[in-house]
C-alpha atoms as a PDB file:
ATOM      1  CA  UNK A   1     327.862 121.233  93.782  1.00  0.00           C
ATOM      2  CA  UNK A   2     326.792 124.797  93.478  1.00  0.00           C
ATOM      3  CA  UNK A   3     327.964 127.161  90.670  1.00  0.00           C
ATOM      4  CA  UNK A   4     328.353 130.801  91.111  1.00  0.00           C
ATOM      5  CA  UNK A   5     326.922 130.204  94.870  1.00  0.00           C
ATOM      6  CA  UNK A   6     328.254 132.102  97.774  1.00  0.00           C
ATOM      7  CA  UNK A   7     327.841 130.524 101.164  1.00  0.00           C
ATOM      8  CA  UNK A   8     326.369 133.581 103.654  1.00  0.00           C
ATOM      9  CA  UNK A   9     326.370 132.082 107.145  1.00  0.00           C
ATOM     10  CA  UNK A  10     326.472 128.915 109.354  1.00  0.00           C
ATOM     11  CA  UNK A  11     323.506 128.306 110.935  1.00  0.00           C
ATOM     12  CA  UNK A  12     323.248 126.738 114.339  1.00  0.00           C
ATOM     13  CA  UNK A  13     320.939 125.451 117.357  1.00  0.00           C
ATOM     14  CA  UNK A  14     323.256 126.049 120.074  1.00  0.00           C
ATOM     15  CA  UNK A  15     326.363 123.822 120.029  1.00  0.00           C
ATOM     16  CA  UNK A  16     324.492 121.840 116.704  1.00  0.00           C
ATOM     17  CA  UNK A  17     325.483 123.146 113.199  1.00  0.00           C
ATOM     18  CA  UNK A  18     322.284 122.545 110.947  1.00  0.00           C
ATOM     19  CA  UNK A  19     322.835 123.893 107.871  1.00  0.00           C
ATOM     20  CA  UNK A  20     324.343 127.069 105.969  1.00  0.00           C
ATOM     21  CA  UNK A  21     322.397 129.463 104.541  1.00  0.00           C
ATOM     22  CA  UNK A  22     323.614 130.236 100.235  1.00  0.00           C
ATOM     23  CA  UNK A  23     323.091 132.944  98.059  1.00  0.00           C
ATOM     24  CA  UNK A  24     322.883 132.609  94.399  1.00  0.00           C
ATOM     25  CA  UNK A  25     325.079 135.307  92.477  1.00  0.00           C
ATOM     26  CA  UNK A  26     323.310 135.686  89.490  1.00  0.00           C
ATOM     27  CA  UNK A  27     319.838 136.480  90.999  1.00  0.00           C
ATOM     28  CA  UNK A  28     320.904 137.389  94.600  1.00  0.00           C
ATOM     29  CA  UNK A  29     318.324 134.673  96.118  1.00  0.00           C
ATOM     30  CA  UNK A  30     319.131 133.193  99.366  1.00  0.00           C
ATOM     31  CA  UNK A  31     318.539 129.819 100.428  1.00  0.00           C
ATOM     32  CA  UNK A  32     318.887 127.573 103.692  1.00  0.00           C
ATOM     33  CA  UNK A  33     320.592 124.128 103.053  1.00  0.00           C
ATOM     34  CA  UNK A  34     320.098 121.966 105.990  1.00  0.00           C
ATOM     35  CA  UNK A  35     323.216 119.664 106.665  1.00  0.00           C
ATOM     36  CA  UNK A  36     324.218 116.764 108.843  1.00  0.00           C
ATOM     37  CA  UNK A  37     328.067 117.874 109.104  1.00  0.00           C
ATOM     38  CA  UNK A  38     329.136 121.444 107.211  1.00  0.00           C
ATOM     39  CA  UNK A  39     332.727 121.610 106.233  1.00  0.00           C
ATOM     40  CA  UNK A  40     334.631 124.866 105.834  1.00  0.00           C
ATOM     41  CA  UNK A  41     337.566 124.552 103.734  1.00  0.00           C
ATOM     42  CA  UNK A  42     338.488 127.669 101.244  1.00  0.00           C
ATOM     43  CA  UNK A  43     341.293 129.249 102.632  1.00  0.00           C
ATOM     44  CA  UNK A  44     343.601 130.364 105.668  1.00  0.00           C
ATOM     45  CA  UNK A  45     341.570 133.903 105.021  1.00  0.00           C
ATOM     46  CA  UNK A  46     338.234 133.147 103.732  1.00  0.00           C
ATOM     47  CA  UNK A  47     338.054 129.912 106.205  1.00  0.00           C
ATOM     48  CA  UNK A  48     338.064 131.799 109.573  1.00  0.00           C
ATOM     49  CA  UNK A  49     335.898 134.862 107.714  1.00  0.00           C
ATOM     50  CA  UNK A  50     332.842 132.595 107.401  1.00  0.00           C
ATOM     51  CA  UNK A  51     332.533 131.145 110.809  1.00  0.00           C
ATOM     52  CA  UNK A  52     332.922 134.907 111.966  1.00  0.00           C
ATOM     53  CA  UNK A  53     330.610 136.241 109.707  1.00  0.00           C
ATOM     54  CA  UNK A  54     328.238 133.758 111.526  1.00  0.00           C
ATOM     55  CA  UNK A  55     328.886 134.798 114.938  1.00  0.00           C
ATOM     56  CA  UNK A  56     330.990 131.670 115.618  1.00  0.00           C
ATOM     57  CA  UNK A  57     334.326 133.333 117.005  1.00  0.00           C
ATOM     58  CA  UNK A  58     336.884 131.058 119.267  1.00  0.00           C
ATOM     59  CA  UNK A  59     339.404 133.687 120.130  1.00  0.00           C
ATOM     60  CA  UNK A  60     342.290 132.097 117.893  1.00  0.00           C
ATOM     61  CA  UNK A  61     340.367 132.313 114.947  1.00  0.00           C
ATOM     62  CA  UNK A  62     342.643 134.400 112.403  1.00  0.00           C
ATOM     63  CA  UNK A  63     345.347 134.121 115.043  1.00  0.00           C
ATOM     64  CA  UNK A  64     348.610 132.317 114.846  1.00  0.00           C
ATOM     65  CA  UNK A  65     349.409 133.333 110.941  1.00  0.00           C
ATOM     66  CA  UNK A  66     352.154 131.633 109.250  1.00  0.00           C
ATOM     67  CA  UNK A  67     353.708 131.202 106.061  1.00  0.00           C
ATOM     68  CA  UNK A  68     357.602 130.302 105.294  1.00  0.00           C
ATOM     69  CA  UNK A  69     359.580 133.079 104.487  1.00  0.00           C
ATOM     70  CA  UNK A  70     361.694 132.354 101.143  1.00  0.00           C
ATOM     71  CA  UNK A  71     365.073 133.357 100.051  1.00  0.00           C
ATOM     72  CA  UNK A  72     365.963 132.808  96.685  1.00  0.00           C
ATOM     73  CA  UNK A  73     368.647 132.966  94.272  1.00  0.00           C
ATOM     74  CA  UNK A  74     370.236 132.273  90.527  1.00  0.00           C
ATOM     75  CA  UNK A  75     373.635 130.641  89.686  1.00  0.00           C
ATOM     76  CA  UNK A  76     375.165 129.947  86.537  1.00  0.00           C
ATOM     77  CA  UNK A  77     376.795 126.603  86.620  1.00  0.00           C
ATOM     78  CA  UNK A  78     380.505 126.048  86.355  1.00  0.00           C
ATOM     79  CA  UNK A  79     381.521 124.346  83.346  1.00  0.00           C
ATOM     80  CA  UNK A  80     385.074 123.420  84.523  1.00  0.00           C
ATOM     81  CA  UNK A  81     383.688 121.927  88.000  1.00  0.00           C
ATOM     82  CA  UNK A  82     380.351 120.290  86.535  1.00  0.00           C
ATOM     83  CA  UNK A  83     382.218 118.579  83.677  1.00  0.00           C
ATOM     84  CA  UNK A  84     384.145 116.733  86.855  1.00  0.00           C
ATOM     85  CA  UNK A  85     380.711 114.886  87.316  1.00  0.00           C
ATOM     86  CA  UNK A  86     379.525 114.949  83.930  1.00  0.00           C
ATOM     87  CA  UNK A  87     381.378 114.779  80.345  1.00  0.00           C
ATOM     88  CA  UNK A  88     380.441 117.238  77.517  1.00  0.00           C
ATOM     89  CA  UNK A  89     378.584 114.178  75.917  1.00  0.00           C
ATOM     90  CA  UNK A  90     376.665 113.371  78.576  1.00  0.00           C
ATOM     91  CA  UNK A  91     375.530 117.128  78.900  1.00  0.00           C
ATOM     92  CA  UNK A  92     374.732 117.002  75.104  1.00  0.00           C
ATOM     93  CA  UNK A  93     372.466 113.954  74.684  1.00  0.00           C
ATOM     94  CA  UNK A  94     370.673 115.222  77.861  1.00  0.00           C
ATOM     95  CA  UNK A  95     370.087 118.719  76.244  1.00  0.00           C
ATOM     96  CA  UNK A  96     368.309 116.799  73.348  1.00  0.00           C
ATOM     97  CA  UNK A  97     366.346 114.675  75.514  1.00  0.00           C
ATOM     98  CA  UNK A  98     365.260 117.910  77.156  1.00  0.00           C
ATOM     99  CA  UNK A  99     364.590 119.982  73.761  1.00  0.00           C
ATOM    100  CA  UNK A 100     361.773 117.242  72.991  1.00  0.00           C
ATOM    101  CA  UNK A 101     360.068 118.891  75.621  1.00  0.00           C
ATOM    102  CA  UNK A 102     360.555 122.835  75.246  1.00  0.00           C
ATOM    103  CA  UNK A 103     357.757 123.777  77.102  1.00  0.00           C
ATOM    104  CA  UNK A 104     358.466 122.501  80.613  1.00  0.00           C
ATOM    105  CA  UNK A 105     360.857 125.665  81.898  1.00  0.00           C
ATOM    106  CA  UNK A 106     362.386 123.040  84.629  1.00  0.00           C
ATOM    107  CA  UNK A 107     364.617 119.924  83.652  1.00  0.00           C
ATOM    108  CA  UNK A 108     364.712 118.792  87.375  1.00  0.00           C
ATOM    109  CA  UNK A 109     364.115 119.699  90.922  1.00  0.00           C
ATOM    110  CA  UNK A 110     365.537 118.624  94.109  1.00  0.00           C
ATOM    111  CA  UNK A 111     364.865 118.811  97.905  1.00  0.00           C
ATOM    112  CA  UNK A 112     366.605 118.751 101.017  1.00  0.00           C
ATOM    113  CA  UNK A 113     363.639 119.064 103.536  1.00  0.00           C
ATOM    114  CA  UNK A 114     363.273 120.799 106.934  1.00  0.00           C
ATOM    115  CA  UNK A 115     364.351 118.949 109.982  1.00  0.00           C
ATOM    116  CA  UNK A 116     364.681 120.184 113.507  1.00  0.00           C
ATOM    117  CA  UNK A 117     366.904 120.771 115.202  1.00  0.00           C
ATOM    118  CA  UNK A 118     369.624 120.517 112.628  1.00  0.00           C
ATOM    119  CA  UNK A 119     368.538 121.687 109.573  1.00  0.00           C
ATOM    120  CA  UNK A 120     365.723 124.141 110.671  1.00  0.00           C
ATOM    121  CA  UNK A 121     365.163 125.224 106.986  1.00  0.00           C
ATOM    122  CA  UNK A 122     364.565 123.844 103.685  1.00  0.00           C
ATOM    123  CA  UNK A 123     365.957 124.293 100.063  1.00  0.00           C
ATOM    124  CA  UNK A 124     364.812 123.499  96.854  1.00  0.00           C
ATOM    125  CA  UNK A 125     366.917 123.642  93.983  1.00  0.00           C
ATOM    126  CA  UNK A 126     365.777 123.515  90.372  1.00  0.00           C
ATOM    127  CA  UNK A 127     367.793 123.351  87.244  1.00  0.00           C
ATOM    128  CA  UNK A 128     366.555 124.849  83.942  1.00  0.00           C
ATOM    129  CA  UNK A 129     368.789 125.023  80.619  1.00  0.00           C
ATOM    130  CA  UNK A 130     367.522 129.160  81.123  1.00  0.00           C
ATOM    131  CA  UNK A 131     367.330 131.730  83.816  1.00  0.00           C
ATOM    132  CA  UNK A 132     363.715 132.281  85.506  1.00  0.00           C
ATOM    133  CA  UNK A 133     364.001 135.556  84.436  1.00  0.00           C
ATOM    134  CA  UNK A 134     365.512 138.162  81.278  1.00  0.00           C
ATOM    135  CA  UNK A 135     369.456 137.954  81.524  1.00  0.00           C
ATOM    136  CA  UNK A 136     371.323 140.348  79.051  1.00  0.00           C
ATOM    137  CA  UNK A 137     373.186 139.020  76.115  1.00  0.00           C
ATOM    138  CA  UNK A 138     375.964 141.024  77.451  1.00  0.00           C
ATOM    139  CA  UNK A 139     376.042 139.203  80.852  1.00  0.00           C
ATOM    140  CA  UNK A 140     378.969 136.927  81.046  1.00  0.00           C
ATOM    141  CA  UNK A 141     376.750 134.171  81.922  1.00  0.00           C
ATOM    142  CA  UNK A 142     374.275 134.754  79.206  1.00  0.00           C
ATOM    143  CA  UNK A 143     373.672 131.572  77.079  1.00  0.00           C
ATOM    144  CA  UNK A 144     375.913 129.583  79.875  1.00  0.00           C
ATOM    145  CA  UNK A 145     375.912 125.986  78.339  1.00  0.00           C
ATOM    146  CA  UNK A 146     375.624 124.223  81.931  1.00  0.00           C
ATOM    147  CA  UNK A 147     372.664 125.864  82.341  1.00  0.00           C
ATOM    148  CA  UNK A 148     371.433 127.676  85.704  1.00  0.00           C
ATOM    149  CA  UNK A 149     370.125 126.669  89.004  1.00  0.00           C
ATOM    150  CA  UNK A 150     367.229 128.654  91.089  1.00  0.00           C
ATOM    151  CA  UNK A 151     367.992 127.866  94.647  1.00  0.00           C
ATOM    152  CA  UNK A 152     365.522 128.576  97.478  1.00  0.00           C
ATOM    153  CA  UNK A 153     365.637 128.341 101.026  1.00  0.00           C
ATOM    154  CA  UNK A 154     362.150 128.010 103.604  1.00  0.00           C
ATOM    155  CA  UNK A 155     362.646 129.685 106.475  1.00  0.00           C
ATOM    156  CA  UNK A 156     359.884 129.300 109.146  1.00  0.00           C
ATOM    157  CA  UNK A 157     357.492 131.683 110.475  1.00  0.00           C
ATOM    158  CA  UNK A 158     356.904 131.080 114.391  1.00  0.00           C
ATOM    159  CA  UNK A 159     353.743 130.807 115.504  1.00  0.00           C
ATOM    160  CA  UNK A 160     352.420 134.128 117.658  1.00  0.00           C
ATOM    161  CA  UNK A 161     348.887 135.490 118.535  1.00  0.00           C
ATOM    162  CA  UNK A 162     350.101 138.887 117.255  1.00  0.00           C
ATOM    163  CA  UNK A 163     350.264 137.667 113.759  1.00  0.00           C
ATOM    164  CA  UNK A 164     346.441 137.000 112.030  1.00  0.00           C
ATOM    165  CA  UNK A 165     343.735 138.360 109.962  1.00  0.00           C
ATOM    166  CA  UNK A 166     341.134 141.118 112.334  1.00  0.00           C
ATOM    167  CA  UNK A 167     338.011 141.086 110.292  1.00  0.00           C
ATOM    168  CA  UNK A 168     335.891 144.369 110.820  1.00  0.00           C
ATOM    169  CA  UNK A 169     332.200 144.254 111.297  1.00  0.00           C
ATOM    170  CA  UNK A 170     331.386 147.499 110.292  1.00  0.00           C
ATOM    171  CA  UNK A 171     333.283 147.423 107.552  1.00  0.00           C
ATOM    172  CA  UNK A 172     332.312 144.991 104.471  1.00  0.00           C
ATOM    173  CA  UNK A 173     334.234 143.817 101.386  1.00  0.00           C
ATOM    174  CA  UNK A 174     332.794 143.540  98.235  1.00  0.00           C
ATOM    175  CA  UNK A 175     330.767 140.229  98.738  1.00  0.00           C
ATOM    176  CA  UNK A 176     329.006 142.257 102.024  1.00  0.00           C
ATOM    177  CA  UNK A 177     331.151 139.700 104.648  1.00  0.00           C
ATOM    178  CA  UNK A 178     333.443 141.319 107.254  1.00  0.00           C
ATOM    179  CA  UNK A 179     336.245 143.467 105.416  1.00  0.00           C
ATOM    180  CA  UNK A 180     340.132 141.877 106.603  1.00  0.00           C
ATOM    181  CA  UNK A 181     343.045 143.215 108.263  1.00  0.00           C
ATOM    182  CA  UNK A 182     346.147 141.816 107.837  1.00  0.00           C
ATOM    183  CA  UNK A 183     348.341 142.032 111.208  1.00  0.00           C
ATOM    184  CA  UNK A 184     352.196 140.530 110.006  1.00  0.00           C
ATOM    185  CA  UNK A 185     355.924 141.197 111.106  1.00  0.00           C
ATOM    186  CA  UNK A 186     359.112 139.691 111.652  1.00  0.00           C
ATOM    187  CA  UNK A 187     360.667 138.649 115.047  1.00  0.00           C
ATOM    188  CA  UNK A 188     364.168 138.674 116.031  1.00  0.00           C
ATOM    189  CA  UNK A 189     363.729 134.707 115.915  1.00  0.00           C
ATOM    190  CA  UNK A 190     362.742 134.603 111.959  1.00  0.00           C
ATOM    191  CA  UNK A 191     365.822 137.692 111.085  1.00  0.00           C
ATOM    192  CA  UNK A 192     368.435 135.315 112.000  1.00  0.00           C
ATOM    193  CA  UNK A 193     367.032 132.215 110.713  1.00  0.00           C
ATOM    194  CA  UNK A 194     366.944 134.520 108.065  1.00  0.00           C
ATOM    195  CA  UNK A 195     370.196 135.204 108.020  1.00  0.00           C
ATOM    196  CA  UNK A 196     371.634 131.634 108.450  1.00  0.00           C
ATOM    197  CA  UNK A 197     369.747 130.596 105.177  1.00  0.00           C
ATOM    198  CA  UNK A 198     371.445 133.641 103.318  1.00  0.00           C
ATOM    199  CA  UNK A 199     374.371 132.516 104.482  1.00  0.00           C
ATOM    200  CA  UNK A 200     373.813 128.554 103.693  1.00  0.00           C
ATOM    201  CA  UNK A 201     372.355 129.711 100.044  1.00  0.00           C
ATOM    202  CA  UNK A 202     375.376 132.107  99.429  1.00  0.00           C
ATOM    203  CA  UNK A 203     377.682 129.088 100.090  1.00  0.00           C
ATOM    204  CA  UNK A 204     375.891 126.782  98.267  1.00  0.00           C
ATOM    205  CA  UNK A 205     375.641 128.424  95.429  1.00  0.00           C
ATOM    206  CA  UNK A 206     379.095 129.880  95.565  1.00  0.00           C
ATOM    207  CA  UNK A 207     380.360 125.771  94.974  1.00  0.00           C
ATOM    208  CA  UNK A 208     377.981 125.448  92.145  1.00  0.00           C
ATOM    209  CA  UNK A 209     379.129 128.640  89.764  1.00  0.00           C
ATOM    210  CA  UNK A 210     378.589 132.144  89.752  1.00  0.00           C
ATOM    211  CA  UNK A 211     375.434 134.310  90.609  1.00  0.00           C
ATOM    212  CA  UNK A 212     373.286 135.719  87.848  1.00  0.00           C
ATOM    213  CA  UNK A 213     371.165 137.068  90.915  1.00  0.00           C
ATOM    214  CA  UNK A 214     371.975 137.596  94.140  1.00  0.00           C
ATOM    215  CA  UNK A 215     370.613 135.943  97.333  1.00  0.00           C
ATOM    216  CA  UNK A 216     367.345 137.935  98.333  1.00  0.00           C
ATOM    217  CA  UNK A 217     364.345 138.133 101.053  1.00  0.00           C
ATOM    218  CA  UNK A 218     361.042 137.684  99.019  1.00  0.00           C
ATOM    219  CA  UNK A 219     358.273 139.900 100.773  1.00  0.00           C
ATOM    220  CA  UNK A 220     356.192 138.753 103.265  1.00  0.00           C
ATOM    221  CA  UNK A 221     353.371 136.159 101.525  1.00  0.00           C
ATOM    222  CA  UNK A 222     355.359 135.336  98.635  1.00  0.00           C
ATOM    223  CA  UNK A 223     355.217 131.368  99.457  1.00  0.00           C
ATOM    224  CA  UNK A 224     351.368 131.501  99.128  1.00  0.00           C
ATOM    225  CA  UNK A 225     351.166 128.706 102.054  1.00  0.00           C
ATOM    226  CA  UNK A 226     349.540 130.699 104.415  1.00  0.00           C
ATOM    227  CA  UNK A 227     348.773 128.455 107.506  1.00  0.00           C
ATOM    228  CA  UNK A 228     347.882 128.611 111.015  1.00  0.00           C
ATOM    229  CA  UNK A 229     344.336 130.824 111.654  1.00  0.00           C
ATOM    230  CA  UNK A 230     342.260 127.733 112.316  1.00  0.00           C
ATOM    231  CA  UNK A 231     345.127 125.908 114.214  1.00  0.00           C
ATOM    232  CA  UNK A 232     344.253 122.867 115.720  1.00  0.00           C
ATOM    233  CA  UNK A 233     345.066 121.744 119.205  1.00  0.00           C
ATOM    234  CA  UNK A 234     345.085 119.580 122.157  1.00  0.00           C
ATOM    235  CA  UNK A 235     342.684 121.415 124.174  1.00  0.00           C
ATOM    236  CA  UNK A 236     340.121 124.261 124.195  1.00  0.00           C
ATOM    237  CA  UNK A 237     342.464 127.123 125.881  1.00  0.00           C
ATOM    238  CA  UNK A 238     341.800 129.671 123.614  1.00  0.00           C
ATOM    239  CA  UNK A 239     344.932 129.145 121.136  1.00  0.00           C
ATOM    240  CA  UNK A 240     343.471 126.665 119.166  1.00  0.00           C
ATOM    241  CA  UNK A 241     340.337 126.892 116.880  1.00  0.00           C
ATOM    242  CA  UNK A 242     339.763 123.034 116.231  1.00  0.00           C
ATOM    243  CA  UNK A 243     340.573 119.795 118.111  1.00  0.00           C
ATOM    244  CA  UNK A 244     343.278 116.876 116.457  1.00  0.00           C
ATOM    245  CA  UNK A 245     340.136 115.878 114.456  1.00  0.00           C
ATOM    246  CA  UNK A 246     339.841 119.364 112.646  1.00  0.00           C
ATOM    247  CA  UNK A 247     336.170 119.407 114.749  1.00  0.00           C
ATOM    248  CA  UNK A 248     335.628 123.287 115.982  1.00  0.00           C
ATOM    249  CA  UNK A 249     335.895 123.510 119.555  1.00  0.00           C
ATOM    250  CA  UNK A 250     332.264 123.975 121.128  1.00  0.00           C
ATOM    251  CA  UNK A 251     330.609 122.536 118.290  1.00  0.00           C
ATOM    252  CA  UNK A 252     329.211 118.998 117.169  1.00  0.00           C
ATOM    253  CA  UNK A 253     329.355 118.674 113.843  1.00  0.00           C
ATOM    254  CA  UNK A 254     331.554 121.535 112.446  1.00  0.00           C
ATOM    255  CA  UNK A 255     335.148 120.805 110.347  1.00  0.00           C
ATOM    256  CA  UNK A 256     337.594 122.977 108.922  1.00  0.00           C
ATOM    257  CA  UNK A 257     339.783 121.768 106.365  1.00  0.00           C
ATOM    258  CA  UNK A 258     343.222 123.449 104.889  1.00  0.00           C
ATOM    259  CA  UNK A 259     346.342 124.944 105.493  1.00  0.00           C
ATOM    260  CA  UNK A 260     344.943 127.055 108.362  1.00  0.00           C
ATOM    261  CA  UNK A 261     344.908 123.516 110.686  1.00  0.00           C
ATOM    262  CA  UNK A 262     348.507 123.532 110.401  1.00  0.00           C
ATOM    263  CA  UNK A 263     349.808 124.689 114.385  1.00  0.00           C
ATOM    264  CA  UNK A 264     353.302 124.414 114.178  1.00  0.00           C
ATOM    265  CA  UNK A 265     356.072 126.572 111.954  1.00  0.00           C
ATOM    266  CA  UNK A 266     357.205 125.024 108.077  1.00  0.00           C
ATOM    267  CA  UNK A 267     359.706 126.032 105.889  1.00  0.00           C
ATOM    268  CA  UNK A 268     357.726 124.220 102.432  1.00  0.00           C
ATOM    269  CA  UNK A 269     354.845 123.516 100.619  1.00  0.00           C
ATOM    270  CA  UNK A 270     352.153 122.569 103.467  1.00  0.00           C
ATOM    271  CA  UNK A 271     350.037 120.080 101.179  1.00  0.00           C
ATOM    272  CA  UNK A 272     350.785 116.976 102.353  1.00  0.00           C
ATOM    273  CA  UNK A 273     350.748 117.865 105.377  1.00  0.00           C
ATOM    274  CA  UNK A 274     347.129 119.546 104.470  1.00  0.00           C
ATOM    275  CA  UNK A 275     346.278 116.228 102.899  1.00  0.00           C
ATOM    276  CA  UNK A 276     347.186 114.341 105.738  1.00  0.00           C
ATOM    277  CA  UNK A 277     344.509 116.128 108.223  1.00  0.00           C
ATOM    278  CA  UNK A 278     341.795 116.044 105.849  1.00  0.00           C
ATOM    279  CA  UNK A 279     342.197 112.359 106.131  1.00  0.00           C
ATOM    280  CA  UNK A 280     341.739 111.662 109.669  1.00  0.00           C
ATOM    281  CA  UNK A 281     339.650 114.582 110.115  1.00  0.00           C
ATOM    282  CA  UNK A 282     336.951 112.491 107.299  1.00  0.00           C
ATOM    283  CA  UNK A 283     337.352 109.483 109.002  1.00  0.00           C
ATOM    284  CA  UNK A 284     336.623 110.985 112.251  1.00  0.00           C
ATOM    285  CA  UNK A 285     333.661 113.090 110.532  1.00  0.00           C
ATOM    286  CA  UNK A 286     332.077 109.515 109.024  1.00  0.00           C
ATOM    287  CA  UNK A 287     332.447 107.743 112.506  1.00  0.00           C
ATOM    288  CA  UNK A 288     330.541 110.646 114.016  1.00  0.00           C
ATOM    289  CA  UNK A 289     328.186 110.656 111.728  1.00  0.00           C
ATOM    290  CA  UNK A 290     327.374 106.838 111.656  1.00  0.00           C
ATOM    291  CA  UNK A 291     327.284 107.155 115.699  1.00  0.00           C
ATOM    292  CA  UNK A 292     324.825 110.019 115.359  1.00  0.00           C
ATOM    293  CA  UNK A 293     322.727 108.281 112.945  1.00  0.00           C
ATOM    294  CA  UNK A 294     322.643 104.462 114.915  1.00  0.00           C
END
């Protein structure tokens, strides 16, 4: 472990990773650190950067962005239809359990998860005794008793070479690696799943109570679980930048790690998933090594 260290390049012999070189942030020294196996595993942007910035470049790297889209919105609960599932008492003593613990904005959270082909979406509900947001006094709902639930449908981003990250050579960020592009838009597919999960929230919440906010498209990114621009794959064809074992095509002893593995479209958090790969994609890295070692 390296503080305030930024790793520069790869370096490689032909198809053999042997080390990466580092630079030190505080005095701007660089430094080759030899390696048996390197790992790259920051993020769906700065993941694929690095390997570029080295002159490593399968042509799906960046390629094949994803994220799921999100639409969200608030409902104030219905006393007269909750109190059919759960008396004023009830309501009460769980109120007090819940003031013990003012801090935690959530009292409870619940998932119905994405599952082709009938439920090509996902939703998370969470209930909190208070909006996730400002609601004036004057607002009917204001200081509703039942409290309020934020509901929030995944809706997937298909996979397509259009969408990715273009880094640009001759122009540099601020850490002197390849400055990125962001190349993003909507299909016809992703409007009308779009659609059908406004439609699905609107209904939902329309049982529960009343909306405090209405249903709404969060802008592209807002899930933060950008996947797909180190995709793995079955074979080397161009749209994949690692094999099933997260090794980088062409290479011998070069992993990625992360959300960018992830091929296929999601509608919710990817980490499991994430976790999942980095898993077999270890194992596979310690049998290679011990093999290479013997």
């Amino acid at each position: 472990m390296r503080d305030l260290t930024l790793v520069r390049r790869i370096e490689r012999d032909g198809t053999r990773v042997t080390g990466v070189t580092v630079e030190d942030l505080r005095t701007h020294e660089q430094e080759f650190v030899p390696a048996d196996l390197v790992v790259v595993a920051a993020d769906a942007f700065r993941s694929p950067s690095l390997p570029w910035a080295s002159g490593i470049r399968p042509r799906a790297l960046g390629r094949y962005l994803t994220e799921h889209h999100v639409v969200i919105g608030t409902v104030a609960l219905d006393g007269e239809r909750m109190s059919r599932l759960v008396t004023d008492d009830e309501l009460g003593r769980e109120l007090a359990r819940r003031a013990q613990n003012p801090a935690d904005p959530v009292g409870a959270v619940n998932r119905i998860p994405f599952s082709e082909p009938d439920h090509p979406i996902s939703l998370q509900v969470m209930y909190a005794e208070n909006p996730p947001f400002p609601l004036d006094p004057e607002h009917p709902a204001a200081g509703n008793r039942w409290g309020y639930v934020n509901m929030g449908y995944g809706v997937r981003k298909h996979p397509r070479v259009e969408d990715g990250v273009r880094f640009d050579d001759d122009e540099l960020d601020y850490r002197a690696l390849p400055n990125m592009t962001i190349e993003y838009a909507l299909t016809d597919s992703e409007d009308e799943e779009i659609e059908f999960a406004t439609g699905m929230l609107r209904r939902a919440g329309n049982a529960l109570g009343t909306f405090v906010a209405d249903p709404r498209l969060l802008p592209n990114g807002s899930s933060l679980h950008y996947m797909g621009t180190m995709r793995m794959g079955e074979a080397d064809d161009d749209t994949s930048v690692a094999d099933p074992y997260s090794r980088v095509w062409g290479y011998e002893n070069l992993v990625v790690g992360g959300n960018g593995l992830i091929p296929t479209a999601n509608t919710m958090n990817p980490t499991l998933t994430s976790v999942a790969l980095a898993v077999r994609g270890a194992r596979q890295a310690v049998e290679d090594l011990t093999h290479a070692s013997a």
